[in-house]
Protein backbone atom coordinates (compact mmCIF):
# COMPACT_ATOMS: atom_id res chain seq x y z
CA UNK A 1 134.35 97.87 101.23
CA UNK A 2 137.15 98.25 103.88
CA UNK A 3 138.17 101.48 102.37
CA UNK A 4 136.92 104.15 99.84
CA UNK A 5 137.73 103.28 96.25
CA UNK A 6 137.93 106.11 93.47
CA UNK A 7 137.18 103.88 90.15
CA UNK A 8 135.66 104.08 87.09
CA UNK A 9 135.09 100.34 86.60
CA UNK A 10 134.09 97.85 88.72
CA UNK A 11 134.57 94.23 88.67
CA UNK A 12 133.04 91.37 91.11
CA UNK A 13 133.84 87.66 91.39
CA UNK A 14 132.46 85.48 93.60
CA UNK A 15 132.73 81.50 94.25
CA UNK A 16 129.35 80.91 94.30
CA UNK A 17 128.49 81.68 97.83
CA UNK A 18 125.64 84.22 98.89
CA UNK A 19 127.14 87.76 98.94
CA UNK A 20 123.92 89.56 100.09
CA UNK A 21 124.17 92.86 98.61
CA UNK A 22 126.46 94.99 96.94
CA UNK A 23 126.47 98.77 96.70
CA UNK A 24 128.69 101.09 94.77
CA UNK A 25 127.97 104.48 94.34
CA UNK A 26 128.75 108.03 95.98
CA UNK A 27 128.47 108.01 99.94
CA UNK A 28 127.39 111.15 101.73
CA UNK A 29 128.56 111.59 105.20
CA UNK A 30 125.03 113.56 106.75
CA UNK A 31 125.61 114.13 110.56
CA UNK A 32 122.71 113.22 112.83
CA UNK A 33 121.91 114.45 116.43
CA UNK A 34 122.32 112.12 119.47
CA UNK A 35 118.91 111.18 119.42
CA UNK A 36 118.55 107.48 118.22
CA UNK A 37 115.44 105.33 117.80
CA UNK A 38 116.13 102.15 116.92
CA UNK A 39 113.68 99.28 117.16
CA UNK A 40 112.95 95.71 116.12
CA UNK A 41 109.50 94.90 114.74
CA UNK A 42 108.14 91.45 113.83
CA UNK A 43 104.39 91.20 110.82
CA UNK A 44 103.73 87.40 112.71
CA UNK A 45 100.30 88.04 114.02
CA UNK A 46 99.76 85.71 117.02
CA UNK A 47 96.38 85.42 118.45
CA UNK A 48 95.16 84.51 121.85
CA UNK A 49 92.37 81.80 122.28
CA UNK A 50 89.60 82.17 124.57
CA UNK A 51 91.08 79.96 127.06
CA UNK A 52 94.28 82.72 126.95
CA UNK A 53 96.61 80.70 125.24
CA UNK A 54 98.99 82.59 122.37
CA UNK A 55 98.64 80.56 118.83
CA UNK A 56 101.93 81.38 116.72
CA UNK A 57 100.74 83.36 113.39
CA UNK A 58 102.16 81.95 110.63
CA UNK A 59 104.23 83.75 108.06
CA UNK A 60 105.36 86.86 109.02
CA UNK A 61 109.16 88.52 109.26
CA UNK A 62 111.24 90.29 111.83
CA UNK A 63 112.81 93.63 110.64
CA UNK A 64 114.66 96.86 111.91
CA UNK A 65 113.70 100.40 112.03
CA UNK A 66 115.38 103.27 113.25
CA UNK A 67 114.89 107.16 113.12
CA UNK A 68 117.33 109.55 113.05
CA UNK A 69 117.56 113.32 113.13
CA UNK A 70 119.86 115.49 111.21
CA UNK A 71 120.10 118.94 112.32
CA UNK A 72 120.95 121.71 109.99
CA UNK A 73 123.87 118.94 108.50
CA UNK A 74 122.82 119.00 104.77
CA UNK A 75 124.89 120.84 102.88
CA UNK A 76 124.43 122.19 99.23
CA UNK A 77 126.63 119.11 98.05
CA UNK A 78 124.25 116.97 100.07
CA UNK A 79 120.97 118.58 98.85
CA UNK A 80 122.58 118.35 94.66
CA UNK A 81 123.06 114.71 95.15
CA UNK A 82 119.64 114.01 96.81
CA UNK A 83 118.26 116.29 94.05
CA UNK A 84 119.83 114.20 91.26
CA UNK A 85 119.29 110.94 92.50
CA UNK A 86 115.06 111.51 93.59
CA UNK A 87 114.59 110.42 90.24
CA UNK A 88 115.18 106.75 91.95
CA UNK A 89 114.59 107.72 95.72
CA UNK A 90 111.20 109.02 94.72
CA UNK A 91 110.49 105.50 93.16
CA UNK A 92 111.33 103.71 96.70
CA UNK A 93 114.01 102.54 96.06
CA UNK A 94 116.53 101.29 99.35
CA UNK A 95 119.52 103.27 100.51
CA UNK A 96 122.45 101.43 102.14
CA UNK A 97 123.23 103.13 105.36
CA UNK A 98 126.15 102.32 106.89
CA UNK A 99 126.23 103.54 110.79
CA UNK A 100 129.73 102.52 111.54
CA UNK A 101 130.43 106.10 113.20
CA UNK A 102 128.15 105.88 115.34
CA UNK A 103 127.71 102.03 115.95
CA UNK A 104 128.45 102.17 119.90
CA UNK A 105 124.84 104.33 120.56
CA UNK A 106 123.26 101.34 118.04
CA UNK A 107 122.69 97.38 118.51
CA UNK A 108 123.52 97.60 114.93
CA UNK A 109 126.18 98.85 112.41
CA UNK A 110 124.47 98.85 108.95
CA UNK A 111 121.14 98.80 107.22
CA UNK A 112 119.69 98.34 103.90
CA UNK A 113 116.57 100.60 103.77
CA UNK A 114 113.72 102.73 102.67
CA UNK A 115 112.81 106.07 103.99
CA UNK A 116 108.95 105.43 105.19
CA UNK A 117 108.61 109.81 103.69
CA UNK A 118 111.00 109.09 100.56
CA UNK A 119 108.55 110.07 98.49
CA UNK A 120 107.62 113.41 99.88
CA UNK A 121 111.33 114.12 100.68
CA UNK A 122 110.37 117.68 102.96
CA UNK A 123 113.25 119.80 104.62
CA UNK A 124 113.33 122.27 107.33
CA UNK A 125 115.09 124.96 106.23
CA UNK A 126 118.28 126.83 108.30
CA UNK A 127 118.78 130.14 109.54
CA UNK A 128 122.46 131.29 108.56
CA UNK A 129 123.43 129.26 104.58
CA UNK A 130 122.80 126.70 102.83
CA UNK A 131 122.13 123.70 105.40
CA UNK A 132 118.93 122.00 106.17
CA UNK A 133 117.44 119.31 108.51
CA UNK A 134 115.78 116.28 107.98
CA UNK A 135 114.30 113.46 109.97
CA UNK A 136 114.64 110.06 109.00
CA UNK A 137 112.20 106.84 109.40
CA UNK A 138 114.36 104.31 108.17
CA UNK A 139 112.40 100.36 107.21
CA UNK A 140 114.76 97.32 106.78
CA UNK A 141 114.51 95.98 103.32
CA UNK A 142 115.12 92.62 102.43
């Protein structure tokens, strides 16, 4: 959406045509530190013939990844919504992760993904109140 949206109903209709996906739920804003590891990964497995030529693999699909730090940025707020959603995160399900903010340091501006550690979701704890730091190992979904 263009803009955030305070509803408590939600209606959709389309002409037919692919949307891809649609999200609705509660964003949180978690900072991350200006280290950025994005990278493109393919699961075609080509193999080279004795003579040295490179036979396509068949099958296969490109994705994204990209890790991200967040230093001492998650809140109590933060923290109560990951705690009441890990019901669902633990289960693997995909976040959508929208990097608009800081799209100029990234050769992309949103991702639909998994965590790779969502299901041992660890924190490193800070010094002075109630904020904690995370890495992230984000996987493209499909």
């Amino acid at each position: 959406m263009p803009r955030e949206l305070n509803v408590s109903t939600l209606s959709f209709f389309a002409n037919g045509d692919t949307i891809g996906r649609l999200g609705a739920g509660l964003a949180m804003r978690i900072g991350t530190s200006v280290r950025k590891e994005p990278a493109f990964m393919s699961t075609a497995e080509p193999r080279m013939t004795l003579a040295g030529q490179v036979v396509k693999g068949l099958g296969g699909y490109n994705y994204r990844t990209l890790s991200l730090d967040s230093r001492y940025q998650i809140d109590e707020t933060m923290m109560a919504e990951i705690r009441e959603g890990y019901r669902y995160i633990g289960m693997g399900y995909p976040f959508f992760i929208d990097l608009e903010d800081e799209a100029y340091k990234l050769p992309f501006d949103r991702l639909y993904a998994v965590d790779t550690n969502q299901r041992t979701m660890s924190f490193e704890s800070g010094i002075v109140g109630f904020r904690y730091s995370r890495r992230f190992d984000f996987r493209e979904c499909f």
